[in-house]
C-alpha atoms as a PDB file:
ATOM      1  CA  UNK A   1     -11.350  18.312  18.558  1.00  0.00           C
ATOM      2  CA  UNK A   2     -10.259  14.885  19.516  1.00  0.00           C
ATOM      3  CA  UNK A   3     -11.528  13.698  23.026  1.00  0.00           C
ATOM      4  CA  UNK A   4      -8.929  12.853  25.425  1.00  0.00           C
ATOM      5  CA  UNK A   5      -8.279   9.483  26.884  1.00  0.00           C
ATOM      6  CA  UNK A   6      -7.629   8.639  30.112  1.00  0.00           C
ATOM      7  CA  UNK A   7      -4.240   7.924  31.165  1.00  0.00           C
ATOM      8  CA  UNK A   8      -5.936   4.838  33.599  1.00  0.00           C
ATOM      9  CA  UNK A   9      -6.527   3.063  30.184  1.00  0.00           C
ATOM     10  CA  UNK A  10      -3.394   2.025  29.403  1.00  0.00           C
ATOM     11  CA  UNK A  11      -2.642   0.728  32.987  1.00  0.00           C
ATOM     12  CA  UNK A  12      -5.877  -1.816  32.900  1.00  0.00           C
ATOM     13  CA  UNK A  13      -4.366  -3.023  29.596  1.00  0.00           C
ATOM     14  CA  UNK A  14      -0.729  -4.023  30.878  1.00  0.00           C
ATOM     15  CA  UNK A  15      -0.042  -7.449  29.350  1.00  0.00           C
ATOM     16  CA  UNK A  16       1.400 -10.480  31.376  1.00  0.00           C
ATOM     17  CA  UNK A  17       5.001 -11.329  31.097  1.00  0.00           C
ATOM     18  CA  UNK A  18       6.267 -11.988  27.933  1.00  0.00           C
ATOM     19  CA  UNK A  19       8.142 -15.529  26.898  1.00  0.00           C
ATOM     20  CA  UNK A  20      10.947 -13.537  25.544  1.00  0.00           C
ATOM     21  CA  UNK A  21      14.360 -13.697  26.086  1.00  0.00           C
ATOM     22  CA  UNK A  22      16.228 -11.420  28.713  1.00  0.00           C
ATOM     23  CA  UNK A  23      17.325  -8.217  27.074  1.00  0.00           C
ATOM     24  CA  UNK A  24      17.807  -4.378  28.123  1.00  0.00           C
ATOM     25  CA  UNK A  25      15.696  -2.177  28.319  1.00  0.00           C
ATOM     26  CA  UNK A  26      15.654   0.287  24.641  1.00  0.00           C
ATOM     27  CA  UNK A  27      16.902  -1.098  21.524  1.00  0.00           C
ATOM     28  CA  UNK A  28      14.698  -4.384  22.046  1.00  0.00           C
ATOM     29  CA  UNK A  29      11.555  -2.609  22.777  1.00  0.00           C
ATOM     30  CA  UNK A  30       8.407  -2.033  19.707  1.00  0.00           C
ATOM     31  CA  UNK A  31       5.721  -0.377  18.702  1.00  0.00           C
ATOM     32  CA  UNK A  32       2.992  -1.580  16.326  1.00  0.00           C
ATOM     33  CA  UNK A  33      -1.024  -1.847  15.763  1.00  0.00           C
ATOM     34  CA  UNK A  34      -2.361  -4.066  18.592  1.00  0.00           C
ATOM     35  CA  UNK A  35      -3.611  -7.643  17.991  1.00  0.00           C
ATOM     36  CA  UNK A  36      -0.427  -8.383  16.013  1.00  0.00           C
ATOM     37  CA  UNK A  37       0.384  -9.646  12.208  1.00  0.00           C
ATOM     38  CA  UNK A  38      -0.954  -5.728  11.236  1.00  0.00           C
ATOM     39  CA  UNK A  39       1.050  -3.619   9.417  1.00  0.00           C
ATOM     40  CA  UNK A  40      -1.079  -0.183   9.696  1.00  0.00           C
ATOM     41  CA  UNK A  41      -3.871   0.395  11.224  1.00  0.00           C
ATOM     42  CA  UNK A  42      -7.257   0.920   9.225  1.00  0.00           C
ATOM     43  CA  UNK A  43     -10.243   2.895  10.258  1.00  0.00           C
ATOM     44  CA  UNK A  44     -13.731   3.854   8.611  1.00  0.00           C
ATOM     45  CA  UNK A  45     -16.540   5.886   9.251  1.00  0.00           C
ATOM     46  CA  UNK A  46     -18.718   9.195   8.141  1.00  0.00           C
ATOM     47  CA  UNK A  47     -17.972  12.717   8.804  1.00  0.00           C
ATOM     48  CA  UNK A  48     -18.442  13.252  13.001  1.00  0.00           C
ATOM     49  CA  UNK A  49     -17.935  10.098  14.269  1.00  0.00           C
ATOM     50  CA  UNK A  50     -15.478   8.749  16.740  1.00  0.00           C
ATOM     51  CA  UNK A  51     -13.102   5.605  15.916  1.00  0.00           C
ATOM     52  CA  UNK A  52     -11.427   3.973  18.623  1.00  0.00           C
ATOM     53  CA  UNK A  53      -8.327   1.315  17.858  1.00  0.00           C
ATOM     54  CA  UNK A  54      -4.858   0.264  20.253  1.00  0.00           C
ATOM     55  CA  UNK A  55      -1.278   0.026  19.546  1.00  0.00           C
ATOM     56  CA  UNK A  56       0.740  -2.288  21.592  1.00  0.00           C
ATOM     57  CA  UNK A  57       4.341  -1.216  22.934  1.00  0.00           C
ATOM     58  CA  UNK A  58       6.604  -4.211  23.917  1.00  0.00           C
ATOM     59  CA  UNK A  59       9.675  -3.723  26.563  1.00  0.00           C
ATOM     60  CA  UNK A  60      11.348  -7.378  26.429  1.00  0.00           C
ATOM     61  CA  UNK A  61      13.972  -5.934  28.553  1.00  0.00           C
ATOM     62  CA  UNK A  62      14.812  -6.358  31.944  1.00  0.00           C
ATOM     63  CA  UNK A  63      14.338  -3.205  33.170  1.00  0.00           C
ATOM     64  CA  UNK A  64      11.073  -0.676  32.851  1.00  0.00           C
ATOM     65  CA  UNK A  65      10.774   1.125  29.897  1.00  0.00           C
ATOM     66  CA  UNK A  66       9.249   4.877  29.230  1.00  0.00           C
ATOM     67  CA  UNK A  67       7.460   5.971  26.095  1.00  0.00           C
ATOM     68  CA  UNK A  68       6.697   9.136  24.338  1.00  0.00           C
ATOM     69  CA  UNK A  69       3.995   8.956  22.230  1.00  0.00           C
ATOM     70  CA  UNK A  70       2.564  11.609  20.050  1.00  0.00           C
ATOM     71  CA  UNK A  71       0.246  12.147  16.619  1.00  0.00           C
ATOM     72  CA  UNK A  72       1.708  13.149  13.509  1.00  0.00           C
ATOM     73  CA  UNK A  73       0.193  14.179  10.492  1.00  0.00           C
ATOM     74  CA  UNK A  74      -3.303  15.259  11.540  1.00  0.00           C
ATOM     75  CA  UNK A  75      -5.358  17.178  14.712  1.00  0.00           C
ATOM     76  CA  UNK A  76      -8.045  14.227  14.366  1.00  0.00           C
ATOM     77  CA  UNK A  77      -5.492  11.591  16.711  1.00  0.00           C
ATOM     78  CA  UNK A  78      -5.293  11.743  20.717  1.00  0.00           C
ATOM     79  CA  UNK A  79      -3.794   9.078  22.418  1.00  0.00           C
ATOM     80  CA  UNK A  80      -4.344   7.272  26.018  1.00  0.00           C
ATOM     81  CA  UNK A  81      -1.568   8.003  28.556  1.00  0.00           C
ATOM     82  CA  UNK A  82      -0.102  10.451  30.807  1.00  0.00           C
ATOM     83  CA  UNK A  83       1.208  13.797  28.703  1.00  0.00           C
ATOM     84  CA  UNK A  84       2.509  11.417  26.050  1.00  0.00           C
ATOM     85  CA  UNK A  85       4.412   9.244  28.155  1.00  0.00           C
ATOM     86  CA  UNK A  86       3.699   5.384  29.043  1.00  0.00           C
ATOM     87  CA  UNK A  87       5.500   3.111  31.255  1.00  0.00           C
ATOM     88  CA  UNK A  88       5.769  -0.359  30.479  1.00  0.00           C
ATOM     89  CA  UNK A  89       7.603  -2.652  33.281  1.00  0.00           C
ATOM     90  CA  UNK A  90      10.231  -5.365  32.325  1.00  0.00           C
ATOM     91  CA  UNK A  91       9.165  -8.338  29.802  1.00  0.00           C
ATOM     92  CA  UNK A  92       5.317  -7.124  29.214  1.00  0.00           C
ATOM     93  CA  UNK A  93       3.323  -5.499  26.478  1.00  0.00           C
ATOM     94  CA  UNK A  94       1.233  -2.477  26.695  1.00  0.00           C
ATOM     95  CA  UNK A  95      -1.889  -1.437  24.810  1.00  0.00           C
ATOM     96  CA  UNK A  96      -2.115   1.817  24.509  1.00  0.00           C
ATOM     97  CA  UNK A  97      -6.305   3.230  23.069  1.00  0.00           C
ATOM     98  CA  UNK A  98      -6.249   5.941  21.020  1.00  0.00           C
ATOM     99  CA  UNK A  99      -9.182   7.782  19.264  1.00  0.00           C
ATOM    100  CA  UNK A 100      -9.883   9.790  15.713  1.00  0.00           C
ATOM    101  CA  UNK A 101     -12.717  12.251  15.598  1.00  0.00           C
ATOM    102  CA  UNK A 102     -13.645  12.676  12.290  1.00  0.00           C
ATOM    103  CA  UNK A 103     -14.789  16.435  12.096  1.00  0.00           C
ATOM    104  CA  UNK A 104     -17.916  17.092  10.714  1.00  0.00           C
ATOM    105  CA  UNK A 105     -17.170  18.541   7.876  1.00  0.00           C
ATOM    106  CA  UNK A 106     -14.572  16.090   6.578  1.00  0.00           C
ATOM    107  CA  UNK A 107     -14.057  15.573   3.246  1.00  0.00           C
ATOM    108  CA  UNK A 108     -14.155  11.794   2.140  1.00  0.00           C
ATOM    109  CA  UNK A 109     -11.674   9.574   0.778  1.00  0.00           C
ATOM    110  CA  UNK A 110      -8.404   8.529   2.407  1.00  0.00           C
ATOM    111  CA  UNK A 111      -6.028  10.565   5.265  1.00  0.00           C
ATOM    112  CA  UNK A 112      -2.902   9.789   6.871  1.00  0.00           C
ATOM    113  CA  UNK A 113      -1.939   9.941  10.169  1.00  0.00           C
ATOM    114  CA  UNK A 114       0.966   8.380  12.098  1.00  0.00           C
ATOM    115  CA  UNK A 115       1.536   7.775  16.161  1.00  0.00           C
ATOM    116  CA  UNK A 116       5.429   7.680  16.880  1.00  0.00           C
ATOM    117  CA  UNK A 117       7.082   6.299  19.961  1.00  0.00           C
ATOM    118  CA  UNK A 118      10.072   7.469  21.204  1.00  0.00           C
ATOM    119  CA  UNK A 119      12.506   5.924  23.663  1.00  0.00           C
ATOM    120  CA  UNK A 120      16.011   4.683  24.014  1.00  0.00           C
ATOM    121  CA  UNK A 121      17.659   7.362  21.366  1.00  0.00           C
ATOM    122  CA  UNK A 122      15.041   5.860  18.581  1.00  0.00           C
ATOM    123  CA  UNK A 123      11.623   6.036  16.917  1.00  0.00           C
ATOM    124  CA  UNK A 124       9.190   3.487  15.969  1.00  0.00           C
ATOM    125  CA  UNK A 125       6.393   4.280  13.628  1.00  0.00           C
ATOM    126  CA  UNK A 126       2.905   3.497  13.772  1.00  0.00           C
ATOM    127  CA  UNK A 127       0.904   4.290  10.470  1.00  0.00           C
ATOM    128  CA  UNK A 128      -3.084   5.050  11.171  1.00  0.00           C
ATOM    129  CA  UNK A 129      -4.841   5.242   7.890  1.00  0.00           C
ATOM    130  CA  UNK A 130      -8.746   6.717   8.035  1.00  0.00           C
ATOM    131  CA  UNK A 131     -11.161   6.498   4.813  1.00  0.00           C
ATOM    132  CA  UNK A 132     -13.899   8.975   5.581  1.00  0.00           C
ATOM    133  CA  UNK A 133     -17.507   7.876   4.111  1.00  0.00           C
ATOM    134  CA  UNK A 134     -18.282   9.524   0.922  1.00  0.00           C
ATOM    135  CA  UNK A 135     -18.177   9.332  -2.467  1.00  0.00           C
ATOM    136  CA  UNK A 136     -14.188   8.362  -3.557  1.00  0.00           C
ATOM    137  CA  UNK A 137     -12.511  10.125  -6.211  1.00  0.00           C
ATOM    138  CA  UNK A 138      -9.144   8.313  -8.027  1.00  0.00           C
ATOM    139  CA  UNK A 139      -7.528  11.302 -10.156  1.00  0.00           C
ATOM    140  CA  UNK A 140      -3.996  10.776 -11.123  1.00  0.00           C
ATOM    141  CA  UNK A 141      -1.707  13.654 -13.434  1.00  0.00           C
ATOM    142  CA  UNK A 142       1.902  13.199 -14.359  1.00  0.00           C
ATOM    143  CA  UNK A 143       3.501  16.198 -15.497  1.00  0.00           C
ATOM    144  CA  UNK A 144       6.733  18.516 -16.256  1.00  0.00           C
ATOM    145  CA  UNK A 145       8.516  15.757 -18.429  1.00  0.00           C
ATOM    146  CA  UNK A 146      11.584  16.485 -19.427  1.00  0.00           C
ATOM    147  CA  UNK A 147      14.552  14.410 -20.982  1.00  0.00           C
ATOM    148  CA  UNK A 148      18.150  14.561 -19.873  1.00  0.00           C
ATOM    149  CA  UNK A 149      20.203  12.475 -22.100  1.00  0.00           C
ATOM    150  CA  UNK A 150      19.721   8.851 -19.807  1.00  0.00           C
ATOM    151  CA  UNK A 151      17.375  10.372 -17.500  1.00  0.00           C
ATOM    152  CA  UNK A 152      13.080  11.028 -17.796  1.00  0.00           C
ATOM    153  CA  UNK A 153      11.924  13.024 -14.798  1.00  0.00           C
ATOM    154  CA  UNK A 154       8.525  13.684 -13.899  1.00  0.00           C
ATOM    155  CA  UNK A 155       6.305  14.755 -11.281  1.00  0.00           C
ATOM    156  CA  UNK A 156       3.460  12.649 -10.435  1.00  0.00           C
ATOM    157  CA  UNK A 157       0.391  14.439  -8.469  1.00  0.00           C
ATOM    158  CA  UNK A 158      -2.753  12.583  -6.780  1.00  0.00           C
ATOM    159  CA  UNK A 159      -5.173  15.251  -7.583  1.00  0.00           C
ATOM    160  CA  UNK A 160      -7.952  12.546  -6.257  1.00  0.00           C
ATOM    161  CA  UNK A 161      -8.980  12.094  -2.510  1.00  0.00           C
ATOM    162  CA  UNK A 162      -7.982   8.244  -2.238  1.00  0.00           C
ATOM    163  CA  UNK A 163      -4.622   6.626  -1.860  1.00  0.00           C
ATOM    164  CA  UNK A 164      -3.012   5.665  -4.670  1.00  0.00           C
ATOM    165  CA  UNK A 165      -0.769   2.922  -5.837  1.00  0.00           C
ATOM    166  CA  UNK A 166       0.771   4.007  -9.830  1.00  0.00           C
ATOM    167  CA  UNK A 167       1.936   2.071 -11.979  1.00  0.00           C
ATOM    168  CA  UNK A 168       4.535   3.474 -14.966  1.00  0.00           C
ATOM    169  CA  UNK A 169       4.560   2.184 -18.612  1.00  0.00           C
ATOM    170  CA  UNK A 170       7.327   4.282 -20.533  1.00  0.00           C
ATOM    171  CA  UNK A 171       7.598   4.512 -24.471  1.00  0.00           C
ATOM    172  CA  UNK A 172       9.888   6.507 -26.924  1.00  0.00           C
ATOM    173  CA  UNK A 173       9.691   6.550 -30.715  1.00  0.00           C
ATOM    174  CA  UNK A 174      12.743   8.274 -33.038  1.00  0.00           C
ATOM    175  CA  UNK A 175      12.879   9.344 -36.718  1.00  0.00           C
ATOM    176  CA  UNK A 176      13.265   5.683 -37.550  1.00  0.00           C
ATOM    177  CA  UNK A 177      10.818   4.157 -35.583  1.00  0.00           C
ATOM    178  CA  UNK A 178      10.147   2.889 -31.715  1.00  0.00           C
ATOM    179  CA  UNK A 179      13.090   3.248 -29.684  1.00  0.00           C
ATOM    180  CA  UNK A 180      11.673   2.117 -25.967  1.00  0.00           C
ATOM    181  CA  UNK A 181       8.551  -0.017 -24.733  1.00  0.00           C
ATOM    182  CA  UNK A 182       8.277  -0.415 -21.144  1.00  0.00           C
ATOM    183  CA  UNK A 183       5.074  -2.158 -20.380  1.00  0.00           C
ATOM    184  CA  UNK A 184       3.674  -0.868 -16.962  1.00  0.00           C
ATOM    185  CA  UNK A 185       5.199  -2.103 -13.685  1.00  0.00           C
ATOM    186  CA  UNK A 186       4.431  -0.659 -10.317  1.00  0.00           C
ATOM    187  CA  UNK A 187       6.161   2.513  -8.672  1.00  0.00           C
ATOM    188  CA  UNK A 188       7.781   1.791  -4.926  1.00  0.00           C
ATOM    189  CA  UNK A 189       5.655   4.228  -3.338  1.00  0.00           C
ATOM    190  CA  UNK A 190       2.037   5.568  -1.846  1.00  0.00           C
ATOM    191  CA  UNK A 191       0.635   8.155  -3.596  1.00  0.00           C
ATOM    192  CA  UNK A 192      -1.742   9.853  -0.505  1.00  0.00           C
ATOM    193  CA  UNK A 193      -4.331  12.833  -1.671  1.00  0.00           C
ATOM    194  CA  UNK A 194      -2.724  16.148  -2.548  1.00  0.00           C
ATOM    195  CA  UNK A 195       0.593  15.022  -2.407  1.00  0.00           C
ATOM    196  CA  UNK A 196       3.304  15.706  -5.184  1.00  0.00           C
ATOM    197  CA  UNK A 197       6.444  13.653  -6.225  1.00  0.00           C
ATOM    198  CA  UNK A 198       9.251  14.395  -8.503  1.00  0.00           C
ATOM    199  CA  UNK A 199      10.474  11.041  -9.841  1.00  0.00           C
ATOM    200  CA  UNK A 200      13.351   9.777 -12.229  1.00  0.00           C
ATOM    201  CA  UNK A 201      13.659   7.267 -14.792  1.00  0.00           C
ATOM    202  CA  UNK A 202      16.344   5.515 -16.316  1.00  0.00           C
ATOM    203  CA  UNK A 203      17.442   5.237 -19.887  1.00  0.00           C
ATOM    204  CA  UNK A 204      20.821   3.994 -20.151  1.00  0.00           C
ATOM    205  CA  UNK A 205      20.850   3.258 -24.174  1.00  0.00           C
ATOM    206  CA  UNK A 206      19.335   6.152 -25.307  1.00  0.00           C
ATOM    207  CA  UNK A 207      20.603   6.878 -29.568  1.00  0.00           C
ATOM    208  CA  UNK A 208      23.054   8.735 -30.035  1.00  0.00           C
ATOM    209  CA  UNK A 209      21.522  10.754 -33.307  1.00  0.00           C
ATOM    210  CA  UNK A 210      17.801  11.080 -33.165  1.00  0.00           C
ATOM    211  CA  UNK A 211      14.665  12.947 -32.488  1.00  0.00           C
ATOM    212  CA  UNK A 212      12.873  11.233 -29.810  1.00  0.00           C
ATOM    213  CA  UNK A 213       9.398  11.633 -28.108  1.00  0.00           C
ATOM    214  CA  UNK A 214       9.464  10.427 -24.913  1.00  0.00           C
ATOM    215  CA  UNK A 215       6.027   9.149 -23.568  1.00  0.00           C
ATOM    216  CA  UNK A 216       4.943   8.573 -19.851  1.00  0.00           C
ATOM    217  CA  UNK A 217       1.262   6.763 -19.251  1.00  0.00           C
ATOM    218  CA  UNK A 218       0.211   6.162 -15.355  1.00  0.00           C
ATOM    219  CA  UNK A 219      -2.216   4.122 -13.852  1.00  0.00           C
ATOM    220  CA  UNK A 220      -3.822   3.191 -10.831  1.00  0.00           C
ATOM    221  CA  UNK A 221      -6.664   1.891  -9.148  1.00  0.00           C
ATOM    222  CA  UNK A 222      -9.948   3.452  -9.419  1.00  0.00           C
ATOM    223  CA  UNK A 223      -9.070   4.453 -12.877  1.00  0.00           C
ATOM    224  CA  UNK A 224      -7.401   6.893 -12.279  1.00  0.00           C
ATOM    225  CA  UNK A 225      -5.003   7.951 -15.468  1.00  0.00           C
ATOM    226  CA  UNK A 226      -2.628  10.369 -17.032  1.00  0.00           C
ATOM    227  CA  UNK A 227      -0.203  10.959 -19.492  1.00  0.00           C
ATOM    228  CA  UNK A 228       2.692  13.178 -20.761  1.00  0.00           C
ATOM    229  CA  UNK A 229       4.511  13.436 -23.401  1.00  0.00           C
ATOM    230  CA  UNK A 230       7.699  15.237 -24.310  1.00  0.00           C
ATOM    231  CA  UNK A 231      10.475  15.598 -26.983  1.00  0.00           C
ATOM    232  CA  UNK A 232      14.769  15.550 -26.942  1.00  0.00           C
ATOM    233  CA  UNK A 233      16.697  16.018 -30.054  1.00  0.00           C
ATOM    234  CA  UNK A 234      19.967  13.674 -29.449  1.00  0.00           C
ATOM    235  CA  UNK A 235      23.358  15.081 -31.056  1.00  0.00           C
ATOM    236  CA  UNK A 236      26.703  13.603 -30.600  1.00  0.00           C
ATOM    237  CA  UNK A 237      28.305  16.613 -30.318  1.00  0.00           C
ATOM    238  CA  UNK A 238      31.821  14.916 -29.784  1.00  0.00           C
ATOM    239  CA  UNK A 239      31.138  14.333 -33.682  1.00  0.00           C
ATOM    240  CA  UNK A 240      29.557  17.320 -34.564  1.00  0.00           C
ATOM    241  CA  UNK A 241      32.089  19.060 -32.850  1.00  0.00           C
ATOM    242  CA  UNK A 242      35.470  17.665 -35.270  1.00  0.00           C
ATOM    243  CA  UNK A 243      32.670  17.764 -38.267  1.00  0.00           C
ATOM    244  CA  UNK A 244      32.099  21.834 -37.628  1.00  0.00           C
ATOM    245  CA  UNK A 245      36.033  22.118 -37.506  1.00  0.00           C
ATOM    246  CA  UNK A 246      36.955  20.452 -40.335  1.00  0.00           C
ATOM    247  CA  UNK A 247      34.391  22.307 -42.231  1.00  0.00           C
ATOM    248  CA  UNK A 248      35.722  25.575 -41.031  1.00  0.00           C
ATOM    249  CA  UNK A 249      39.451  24.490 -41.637  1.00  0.00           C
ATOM    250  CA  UNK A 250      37.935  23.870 -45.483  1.00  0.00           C
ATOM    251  CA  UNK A 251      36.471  26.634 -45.673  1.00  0.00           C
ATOM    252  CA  UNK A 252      39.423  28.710 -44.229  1.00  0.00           C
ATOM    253  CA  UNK A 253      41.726  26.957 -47.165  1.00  0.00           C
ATOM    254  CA  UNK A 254      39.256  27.541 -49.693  1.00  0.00           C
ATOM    255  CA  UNK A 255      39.179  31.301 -48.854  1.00  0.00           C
ATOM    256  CA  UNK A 256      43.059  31.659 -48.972  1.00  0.00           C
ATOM    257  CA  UNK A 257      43.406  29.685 -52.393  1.00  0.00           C
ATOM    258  CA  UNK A 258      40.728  32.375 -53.753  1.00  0.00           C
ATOM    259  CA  UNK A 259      43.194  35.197 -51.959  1.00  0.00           C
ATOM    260  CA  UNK A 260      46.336  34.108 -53.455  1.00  0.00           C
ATOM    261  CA  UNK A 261      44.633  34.180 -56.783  1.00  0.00           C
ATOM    262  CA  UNK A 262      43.627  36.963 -57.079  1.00  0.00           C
ATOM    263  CA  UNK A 263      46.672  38.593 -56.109  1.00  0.00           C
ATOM    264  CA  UNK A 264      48.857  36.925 -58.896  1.00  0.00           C
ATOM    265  CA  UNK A 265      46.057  37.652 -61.336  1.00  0.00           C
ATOM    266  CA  UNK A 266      46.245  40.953 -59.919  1.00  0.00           C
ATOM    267  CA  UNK A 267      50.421  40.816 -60.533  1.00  0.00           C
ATOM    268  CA  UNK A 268      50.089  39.997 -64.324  1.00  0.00           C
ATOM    269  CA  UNK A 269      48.037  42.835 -64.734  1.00  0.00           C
ATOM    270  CA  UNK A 270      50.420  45.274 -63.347  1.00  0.00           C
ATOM    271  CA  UNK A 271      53.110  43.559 -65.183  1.00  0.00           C
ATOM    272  CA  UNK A 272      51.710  44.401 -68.546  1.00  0.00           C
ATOM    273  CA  UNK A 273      52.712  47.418 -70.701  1.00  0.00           C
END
């Protein structure tokens, strides 16, 4: 479990006044790593060790300011302060310590963890990312592809225990040839271990007649790889549609030419003696 810190810590790191400009108390006021120009903060170490790091909440205003503090996304984070809450007085910064115990028995690679502040009617986010010692493992899959007319979706899974960063290279070939060659670009997004994400991509000129197989290759760092393939038969079936009608209309025709026919053959017959 994650030692606690005492709530005198944050007082013996009060700031001076700040050079800011006057401003209330709330929408002014931030949260981020301590010692500035930051924008996470990083820790490292093996399995049952303790790593120790600040954040620093600013009140510019001119009145005091109260925090709420609190760990998100793992049991590993306890913060400095009393119950959660920190008071920081008109135009000064605070640095608040926080710990991470890394259990014992931690598996290594990369884990997420966030401290958010709360005051004023808003949140501010603090992102805390841990690598645990160990062996690292990139592992990348990309899977359930399908094709919607102008749309590819896919799921892309981090089946690895480091954080990933993918990049996308998209290709499609038809009866006639290739159809789409998207070299690979990176994907807006963090791919942490375990985690799943269904995705979209656009096609906006797919063919309009055509067999197509639609091809998906993902990379990322470490090596990590994977690929998925799958297939859309393209009909315009505004077409097909007056092409199946006018067929049956023939046909229809056809069949009551043959009917009337054989009824007149069918009247000289009778008409003989």
């Amino acid at each position: 479990m994650p030692r606690a810190l005492p709530a005198a810590a944050v007082t013996a790191l009060l700031c001076g006044p700040l050079g800011v400009p006057a401003a209330a108390a709330g929408p002014g006021w931030t949260a981020e790593p301590a010692a500035g120009g930051r924008p996470y903060v990083y820790l490292e170490g093996p399995p049952g060790t303790v790593l120790e790091d600040r954040i620093s909440v600013t009140n510019p205003g001119t009145a005091p300011l109260t925090v709420r503090l609190r760990a998100a996304g793992t049991s590993w984070l306890a913060l400095a302060g009393d119950r959660g809450r920190v008071s920081v007085p008109p135009r000064t910064r605070a640095d608040v310590p926080f710990a991470v115990t890394v259990p014992a028995g931690a598996p290594p690679g990369d884990h997420a963890a966030r401290i958010v502040a709360t005051a004023g009617g808003r949140d501010a986010v603090v992102r805390v990312h841990v690598r645990v010692g160990g062996p690292a493992l990139a592992a990348l899959t990309v899977e359930g592809v399908r094709v919607d007319g102008g749309r590819i979706h896919y799921t892309l899974v981090n089946r690895g225990n480091t954080v990933l960063a993918p990049r996308l290279a998209v290709s499609a070939d038809g009866l006639t040839g290739e159809l789409l060659d998207r070299p690979a670009r990176p994907l807006p997004l963090e791919l942490r271990p375990g985690r799943r994400v269904d995705l979209t991509e656009r096609w906006p000129d797919p063919p309009a007649l055509d067999s197509v197989d639609v091809t998906l290759r993902v990379t990322a760092q470490g090596g990590a790889h994977g690929e998925a393939t799958a297939s859309a038969v393209y009909v315009p079936w505004g077409a097909a549609t007056g092409v199946v009608l006018a067929l049956g209309a023939a046909a229809a025709g056809a069949a009551a030419l043959r009917l009337k026919r054989t009824e007149r053959r069918l009247a000289k017959v009778g008409d003989r003696p």
